[in-house]
Protein backbone atom coordinates (compact mmCIF):
# COMPACT_ATOMS: atom_id res chain seq x y z
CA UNK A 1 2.01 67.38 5.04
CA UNK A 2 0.07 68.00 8.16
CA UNK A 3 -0.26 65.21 11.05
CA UNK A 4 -2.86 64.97 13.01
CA UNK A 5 -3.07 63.04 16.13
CA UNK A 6 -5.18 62.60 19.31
CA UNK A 7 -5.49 62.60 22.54
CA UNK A 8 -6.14 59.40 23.03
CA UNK A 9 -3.47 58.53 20.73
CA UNK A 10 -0.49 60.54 22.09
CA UNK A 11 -1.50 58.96 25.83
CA UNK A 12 -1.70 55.17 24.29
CA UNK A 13 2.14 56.60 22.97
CA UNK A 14 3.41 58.11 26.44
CA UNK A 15 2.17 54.91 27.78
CA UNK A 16 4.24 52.57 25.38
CA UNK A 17 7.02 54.95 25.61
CA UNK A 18 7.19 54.60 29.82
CA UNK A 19 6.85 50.87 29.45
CA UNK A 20 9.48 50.18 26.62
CA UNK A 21 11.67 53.56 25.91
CA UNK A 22 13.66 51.96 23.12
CA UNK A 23 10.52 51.71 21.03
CA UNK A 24 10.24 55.30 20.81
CA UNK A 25 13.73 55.64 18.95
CA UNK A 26 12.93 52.66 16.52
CA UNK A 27 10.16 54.15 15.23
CA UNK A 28 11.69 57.55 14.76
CA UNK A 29 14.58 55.66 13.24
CA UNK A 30 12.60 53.53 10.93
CA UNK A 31 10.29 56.85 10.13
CA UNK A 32 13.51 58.77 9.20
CA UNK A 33 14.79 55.56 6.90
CA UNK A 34 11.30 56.23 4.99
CA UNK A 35 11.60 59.84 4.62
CA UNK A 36 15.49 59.51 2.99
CA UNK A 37 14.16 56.38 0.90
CA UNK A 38 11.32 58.92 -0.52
CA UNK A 39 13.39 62.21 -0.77
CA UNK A 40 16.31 60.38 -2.72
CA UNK A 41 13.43 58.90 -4.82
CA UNK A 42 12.03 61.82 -5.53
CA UNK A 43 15.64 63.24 -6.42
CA UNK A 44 16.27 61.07 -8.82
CA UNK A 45 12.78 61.45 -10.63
CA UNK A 46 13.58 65.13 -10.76
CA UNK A 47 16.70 64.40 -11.96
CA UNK A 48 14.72 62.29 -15.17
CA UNK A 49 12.60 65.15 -15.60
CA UNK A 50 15.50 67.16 -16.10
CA UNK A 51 16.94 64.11 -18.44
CA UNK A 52 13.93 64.16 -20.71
CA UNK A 53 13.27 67.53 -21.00
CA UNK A 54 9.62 67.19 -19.76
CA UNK A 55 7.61 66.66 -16.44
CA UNK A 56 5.40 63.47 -16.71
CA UNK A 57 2.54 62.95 -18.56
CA UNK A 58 3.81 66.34 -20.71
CA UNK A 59 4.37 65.19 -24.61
CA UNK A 60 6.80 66.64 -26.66
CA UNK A 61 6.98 66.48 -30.37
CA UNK A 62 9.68 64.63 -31.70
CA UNK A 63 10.87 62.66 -28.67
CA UNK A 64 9.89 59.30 -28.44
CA UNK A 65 12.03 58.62 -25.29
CA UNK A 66 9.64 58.39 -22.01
CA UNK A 67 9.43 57.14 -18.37
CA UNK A 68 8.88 53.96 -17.89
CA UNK A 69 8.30 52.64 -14.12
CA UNK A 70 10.92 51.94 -11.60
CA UNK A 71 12.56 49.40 -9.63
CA UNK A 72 13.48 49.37 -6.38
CA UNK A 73 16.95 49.13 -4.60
CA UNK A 74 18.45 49.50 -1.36
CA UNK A 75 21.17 51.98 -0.58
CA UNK A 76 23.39 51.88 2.92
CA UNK A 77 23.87 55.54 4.45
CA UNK A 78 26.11 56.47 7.32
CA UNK A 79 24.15 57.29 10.57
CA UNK A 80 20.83 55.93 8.72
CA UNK A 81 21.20 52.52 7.61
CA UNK A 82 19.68 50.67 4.95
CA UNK A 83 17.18 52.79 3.49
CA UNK A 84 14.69 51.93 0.22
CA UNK A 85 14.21 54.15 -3.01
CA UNK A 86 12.90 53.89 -6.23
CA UNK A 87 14.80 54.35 -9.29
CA UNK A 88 12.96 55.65 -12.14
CA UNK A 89 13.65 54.48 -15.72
CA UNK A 90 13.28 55.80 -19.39
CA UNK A 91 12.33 53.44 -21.94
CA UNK A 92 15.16 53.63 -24.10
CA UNK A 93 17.48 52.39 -21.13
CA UNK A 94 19.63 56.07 -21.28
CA UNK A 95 19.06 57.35 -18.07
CA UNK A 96 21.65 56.93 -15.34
CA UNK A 97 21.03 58.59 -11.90
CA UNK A 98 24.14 59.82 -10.42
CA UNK A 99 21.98 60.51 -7.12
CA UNK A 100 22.84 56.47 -6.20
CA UNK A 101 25.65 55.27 -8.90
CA UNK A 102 24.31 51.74 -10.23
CA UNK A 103 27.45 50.12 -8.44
CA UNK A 104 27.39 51.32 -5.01
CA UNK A 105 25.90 49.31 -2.26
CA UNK A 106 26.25 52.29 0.37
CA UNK A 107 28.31 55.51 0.73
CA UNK A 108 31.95 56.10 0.42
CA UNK A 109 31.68 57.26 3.98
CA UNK A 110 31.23 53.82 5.23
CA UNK A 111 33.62 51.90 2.80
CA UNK A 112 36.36 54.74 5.14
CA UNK A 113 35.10 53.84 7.83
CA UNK A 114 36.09 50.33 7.37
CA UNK A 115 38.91 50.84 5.44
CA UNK A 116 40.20 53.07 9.19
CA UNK A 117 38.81 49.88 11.15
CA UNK A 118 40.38 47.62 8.69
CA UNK A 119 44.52 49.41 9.06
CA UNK A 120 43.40 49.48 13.05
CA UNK A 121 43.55 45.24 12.68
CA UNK A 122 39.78 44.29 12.84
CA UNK A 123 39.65 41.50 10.89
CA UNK A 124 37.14 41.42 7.63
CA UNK A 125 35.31 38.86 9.69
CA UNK A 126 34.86 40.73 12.71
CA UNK A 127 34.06 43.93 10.83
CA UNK A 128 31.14 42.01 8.46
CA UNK A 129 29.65 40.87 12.28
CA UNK A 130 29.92 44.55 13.66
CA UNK A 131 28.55 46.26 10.55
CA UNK A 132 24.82 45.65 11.22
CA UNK A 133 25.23 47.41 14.58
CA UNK A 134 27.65 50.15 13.10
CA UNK A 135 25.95 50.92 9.39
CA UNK A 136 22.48 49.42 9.96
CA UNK A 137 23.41 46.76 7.25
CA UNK A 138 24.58 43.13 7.42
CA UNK A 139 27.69 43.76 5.19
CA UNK A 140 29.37 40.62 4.05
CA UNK A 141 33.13 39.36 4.61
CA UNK A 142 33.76 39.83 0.64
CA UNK A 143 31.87 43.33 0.72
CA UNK A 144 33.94 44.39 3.60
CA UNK A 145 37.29 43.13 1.78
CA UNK A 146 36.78 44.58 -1.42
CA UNK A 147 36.45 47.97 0.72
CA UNK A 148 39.49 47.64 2.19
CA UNK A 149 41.29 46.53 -1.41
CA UNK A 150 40.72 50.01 -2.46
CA UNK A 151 42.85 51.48 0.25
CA UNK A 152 45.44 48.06 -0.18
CA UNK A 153 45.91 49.35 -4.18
CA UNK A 154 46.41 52.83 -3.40
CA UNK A 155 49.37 52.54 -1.02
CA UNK A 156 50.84 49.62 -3.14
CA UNK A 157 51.09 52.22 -6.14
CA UNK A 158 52.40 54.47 -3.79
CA UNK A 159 54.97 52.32 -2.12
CA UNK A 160 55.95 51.15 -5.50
CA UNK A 161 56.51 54.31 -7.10
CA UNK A 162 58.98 55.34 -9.01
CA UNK A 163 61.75 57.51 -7.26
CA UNK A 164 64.79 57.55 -9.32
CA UNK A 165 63.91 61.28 -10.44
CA UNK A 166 63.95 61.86 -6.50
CA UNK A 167 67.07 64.21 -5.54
CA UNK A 168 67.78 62.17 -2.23
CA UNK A 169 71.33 63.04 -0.89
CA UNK A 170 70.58 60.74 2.59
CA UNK A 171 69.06 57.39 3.27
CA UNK A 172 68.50 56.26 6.66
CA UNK A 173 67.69 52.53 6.83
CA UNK A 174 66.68 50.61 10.12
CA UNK A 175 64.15 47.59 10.52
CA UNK A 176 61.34 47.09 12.81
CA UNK A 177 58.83 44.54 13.92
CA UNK A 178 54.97 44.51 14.10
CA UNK A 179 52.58 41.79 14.62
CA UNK A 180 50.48 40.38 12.18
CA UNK A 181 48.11 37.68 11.73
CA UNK A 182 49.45 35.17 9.43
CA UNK A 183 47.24 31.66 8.49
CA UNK A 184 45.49 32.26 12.15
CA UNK A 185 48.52 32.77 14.46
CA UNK A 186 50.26 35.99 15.31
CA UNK A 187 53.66 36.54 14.37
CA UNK A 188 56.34 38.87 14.15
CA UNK A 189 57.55 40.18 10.66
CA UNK A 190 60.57 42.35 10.42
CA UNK A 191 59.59 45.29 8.20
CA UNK A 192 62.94 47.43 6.55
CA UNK A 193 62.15 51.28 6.97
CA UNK A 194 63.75 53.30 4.60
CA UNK A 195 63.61 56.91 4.60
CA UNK A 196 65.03 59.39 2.10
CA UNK A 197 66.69 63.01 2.58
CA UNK A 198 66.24 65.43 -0.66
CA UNK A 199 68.51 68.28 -1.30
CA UNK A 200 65.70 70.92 -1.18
């Protein structure tokens, strides 16, 4: 696609630019939100194309399965932010993009991110008021906690593994204390540290 612009039009720019510079990058960054919103789109209509077996418009005997419109979603990308897209459908309900999985709200970048913040001791509060700044997206106190579940389930099943197949031949047990926020007040909580010495 080919823009064309003039004179005129690049000095009444300039001039906007001197007087308020952060202009300039909001309208590159909301021009860049558009052109993800429509290349994504167009991904996942390629990838119904590929679903059907046909471009549009293009019949095919014996298949009564066809496109039929799209809605439209928002998706949250790291370094982005919120951007728009269209997700085409198939009448008979079968097609499922894996471009932007039904379930997902933004990348699994982010839901790190905050996960990282999250062990560092930002609160989910605190994180859900930095996230519009950070991911372009207002992301809620629940949103940011069920990110940070994830991580919470994966090292309970690994702290609660089992280890009685484990050939330890030394344990070394000591205690320490860290700080944590309990019911709004920060106290100390004596943690036992265990560590175990295989034979190999």
């Amino acid at each position: 696609m080919k823009m064309e612009i003039t004179v005129p039009e690049v000095m009444k720019l300039i001039n906007e630019i001197r007087q308020e510079p952060e202009n300039l990058f909001e309208v590159i960054r909301t021009n860049v939100k558009e052109s993800v919103g429509q290349y994504l789109s167009e991904l996942m209509e390629t990838e119904l194309t590929g679903f059907l077996g046909r471009s549009p418009y293009e019949r095919l005997e014996g298949r009564s399965n066809h496109r039929n419109g799209s809605y439209g979603r928002s998706f949250t990308m790291k370094g982005i932010g919120e951007v728009s897209v269209k997700v085409p459908r198939d009448r008979s309900s079968e097609f499922q993009t894996h471009v932007i999985p039904r379930s997902k709200q933004y990348e699994d970048a982010i839901r790190k991110d905050l996960c990282v913040m999250f062990l560092s001791g930002v609160s989910t509060r605190t994180l859900s008021m930095m996230s519009e700044t950070l991911v372009g997206r207002k992301l809620s106190p629940m949103e940011v906690s069920n990110a940070s579940r994830e991580l919470t389930q994966a090292v309970e099943a690994w702290r609660e593994r089992d280890l009685s197949s484990e050939p330890i031949k030394y344990m070394y047990i000591d205690g320490t204390l860290f700080s944590m926020r309990i019911d709004g007040s920060v106290e100390k909580v004596p943690v036992l540290v265990v560590v175990g010495v295989t034979e190999k």
